[in-house]
Protein backbone atom coordinates (compact mmCIF):
# COMPACT_ATOMS: atom_id res chain seq x y z
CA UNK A 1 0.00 0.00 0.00
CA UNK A 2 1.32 3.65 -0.53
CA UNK A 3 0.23 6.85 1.03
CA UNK A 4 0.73 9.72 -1.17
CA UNK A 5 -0.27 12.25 2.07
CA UNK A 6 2.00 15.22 1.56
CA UNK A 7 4.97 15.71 3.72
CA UNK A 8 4.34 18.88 6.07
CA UNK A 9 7.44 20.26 7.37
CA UNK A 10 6.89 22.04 10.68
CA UNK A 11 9.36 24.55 12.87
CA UNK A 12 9.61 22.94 16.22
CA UNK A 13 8.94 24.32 18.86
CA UNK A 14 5.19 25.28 17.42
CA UNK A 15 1.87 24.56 18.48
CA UNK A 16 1.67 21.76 17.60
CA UNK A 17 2.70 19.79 21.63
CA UNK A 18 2.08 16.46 20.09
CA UNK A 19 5.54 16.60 18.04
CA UNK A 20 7.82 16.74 21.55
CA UNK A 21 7.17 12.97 21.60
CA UNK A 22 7.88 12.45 18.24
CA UNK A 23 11.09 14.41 17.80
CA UNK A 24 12.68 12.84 20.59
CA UNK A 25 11.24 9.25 19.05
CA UNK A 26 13.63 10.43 16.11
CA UNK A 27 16.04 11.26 18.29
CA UNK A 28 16.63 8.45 19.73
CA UNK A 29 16.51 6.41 16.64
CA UNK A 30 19.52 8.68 14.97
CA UNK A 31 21.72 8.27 17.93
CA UNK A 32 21.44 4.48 18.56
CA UNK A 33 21.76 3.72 14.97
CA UNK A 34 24.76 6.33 14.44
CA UNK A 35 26.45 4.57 17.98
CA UNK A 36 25.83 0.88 16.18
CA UNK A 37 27.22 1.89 12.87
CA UNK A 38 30.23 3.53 14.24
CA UNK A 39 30.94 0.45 15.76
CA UNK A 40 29.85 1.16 19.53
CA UNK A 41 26.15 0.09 19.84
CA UNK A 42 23.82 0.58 23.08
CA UNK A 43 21.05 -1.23 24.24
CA UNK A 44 18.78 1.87 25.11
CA UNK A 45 19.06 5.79 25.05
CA UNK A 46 20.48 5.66 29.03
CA UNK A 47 23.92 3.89 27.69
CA UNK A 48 24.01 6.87 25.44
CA UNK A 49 27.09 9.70 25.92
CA UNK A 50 25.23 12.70 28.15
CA UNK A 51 25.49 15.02 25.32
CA UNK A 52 22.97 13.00 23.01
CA UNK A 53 21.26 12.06 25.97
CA UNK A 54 20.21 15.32 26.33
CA UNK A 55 19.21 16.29 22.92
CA UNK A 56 16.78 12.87 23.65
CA UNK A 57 15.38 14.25 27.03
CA UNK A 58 15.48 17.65 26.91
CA UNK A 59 14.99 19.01 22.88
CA UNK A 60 13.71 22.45 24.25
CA UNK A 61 17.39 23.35 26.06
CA UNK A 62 19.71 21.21 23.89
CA UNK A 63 18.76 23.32 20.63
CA UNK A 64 17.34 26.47 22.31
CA UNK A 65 19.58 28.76 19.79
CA UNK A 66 18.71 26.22 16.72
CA UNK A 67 16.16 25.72 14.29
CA UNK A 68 14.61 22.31 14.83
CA UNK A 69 12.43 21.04 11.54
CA UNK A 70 9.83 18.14 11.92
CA UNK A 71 8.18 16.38 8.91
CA UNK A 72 5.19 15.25 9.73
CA UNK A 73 2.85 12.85 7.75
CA UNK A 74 -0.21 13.14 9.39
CA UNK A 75 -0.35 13.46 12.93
CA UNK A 76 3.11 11.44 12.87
CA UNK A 77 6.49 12.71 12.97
CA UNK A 78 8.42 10.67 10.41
CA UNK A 79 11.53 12.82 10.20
CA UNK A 80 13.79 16.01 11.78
CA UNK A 81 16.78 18.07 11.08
CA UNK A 82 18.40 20.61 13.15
CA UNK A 83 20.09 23.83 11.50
CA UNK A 84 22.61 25.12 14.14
CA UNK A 85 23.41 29.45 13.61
CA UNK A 86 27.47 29.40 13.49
CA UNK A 87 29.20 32.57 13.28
CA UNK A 88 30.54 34.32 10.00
CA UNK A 89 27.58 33.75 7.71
CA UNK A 90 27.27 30.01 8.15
CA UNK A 91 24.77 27.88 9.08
CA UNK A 92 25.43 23.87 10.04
CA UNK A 93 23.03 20.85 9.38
CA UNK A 94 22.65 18.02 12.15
CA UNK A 95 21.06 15.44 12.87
CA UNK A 96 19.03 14.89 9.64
CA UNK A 97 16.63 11.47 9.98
CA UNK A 98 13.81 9.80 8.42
CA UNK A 99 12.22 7.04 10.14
CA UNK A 100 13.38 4.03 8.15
CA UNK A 101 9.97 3.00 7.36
CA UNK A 102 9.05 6.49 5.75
CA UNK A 103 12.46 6.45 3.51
CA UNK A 104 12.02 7.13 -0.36
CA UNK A 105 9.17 9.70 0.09
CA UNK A 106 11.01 12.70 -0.30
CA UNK A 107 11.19 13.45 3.91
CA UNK A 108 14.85 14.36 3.62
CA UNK A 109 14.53 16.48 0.47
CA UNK A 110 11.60 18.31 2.36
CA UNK A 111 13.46 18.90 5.19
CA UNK A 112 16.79 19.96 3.52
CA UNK A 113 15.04 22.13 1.23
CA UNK A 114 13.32 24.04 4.31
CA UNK A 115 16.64 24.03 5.80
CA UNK A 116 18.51 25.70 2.97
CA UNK A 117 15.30 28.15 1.91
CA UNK A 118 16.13 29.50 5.90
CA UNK A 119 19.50 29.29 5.25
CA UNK A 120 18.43 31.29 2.08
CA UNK A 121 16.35 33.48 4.22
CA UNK A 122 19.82 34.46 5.76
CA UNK A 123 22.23 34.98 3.69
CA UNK A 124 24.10 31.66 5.09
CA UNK A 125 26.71 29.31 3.72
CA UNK A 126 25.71 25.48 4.83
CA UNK A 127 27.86 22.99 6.02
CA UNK A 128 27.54 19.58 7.59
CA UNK A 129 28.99 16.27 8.27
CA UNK A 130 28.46 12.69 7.45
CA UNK A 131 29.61 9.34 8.00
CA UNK A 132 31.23 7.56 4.91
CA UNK A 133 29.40 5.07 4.80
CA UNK A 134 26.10 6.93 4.60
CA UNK A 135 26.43 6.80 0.87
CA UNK A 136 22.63 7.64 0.00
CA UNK A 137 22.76 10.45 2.38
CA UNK A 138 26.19 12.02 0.44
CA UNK A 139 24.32 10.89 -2.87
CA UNK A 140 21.32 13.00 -1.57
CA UNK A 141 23.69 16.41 -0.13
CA UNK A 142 25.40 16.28 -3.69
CA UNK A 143 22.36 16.15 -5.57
CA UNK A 144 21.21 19.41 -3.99
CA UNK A 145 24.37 20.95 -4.54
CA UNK A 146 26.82 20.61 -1.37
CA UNK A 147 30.62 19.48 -2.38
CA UNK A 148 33.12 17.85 -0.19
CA UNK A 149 35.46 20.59 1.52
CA UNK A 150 38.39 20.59 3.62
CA UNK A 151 37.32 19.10 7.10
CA UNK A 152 36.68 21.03 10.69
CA UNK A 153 36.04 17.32 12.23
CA UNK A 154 39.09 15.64 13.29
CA UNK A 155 36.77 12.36 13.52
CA UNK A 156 38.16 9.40 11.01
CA UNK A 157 35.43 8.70 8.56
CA UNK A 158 33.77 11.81 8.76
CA UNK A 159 32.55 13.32 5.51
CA UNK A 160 32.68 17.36 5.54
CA UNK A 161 30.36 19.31 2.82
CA UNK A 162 29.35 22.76 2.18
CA UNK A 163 26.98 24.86 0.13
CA UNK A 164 26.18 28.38 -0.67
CA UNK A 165 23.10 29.60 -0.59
């Protein structure tokens, strides 16, 4: 069966109190599978390290100075991505997720395109990082127009890209 309901992709926080649940759902989900792909899996959100922990627990402090974007489909939150302000014109994406089954309905090309129309909105270069081994996910950043740059992770494997606005 396939739903064809359009992908809504709402600024959190909003008014809408029932995605709180839902983004830290995602969360969760993005930080146990990152931990068990890098080689380091946990059994539950507690054996996570405190600072992801608290992204999980407490959304609301952890990206108070961030833009937090949920796609919804429905009443369910099925994806999120966080846009961090840096300094100097730049803006950084994090944490980008679908809900594995909601993949290959355009949830991450929503929610990157609302990230780079704020972006857009001002007047920001993008950046982010990503594993090397999330292939679709580099597939996906290059098809909207980021390029591999020199890195500001020291972390092995980690993929650094950049676009301008």
């Amino acid at each position: 069966m396939s739903d064809h309901r359009e992908v809504a992709v709402l600024r959190w926080p909003g008014r809408t109190p029932a995605i709180d649940d839902g983004l830290a759902a995602l969360l969760a989900a993005y930080h146990l599978r990152t931990e068990a792909e890098k080689g380091e899996p946990v059994a539950c959100v507690d054996e996570l390290p405190d600072r992801y922990r608290a992204e999980i627990t407490d959304p609301r402090t952890a990206f108070a100075d961030d833009v937090v974007l949920v796609a919804l489909l429905g009443d369910t939150a099925v994806g999120c991505l966080v846009v961090n302000s840096l300094t100097d014109g730049q803006s950084e994406i994090k944490r980008l997720w679908t809900d594995p089954e909601f993949r290959g309905r355009g949830i991450a090309s929503a929610l990157l395109g609302s990230a780079l129309a704020h972006a857009a909105e001002q007047g920001a270069t993008v950046r982010l990082s990503v594993w090397e081994w999330r292939t679709g996910a580099i597939a996906l950043y290059e098809r909207l127009g980021f390029a591999v740059t020199q890195s500001w992770d020291e972390r092995v494997q980690l993929v650094c890209m950049q676009r301008t606005v």
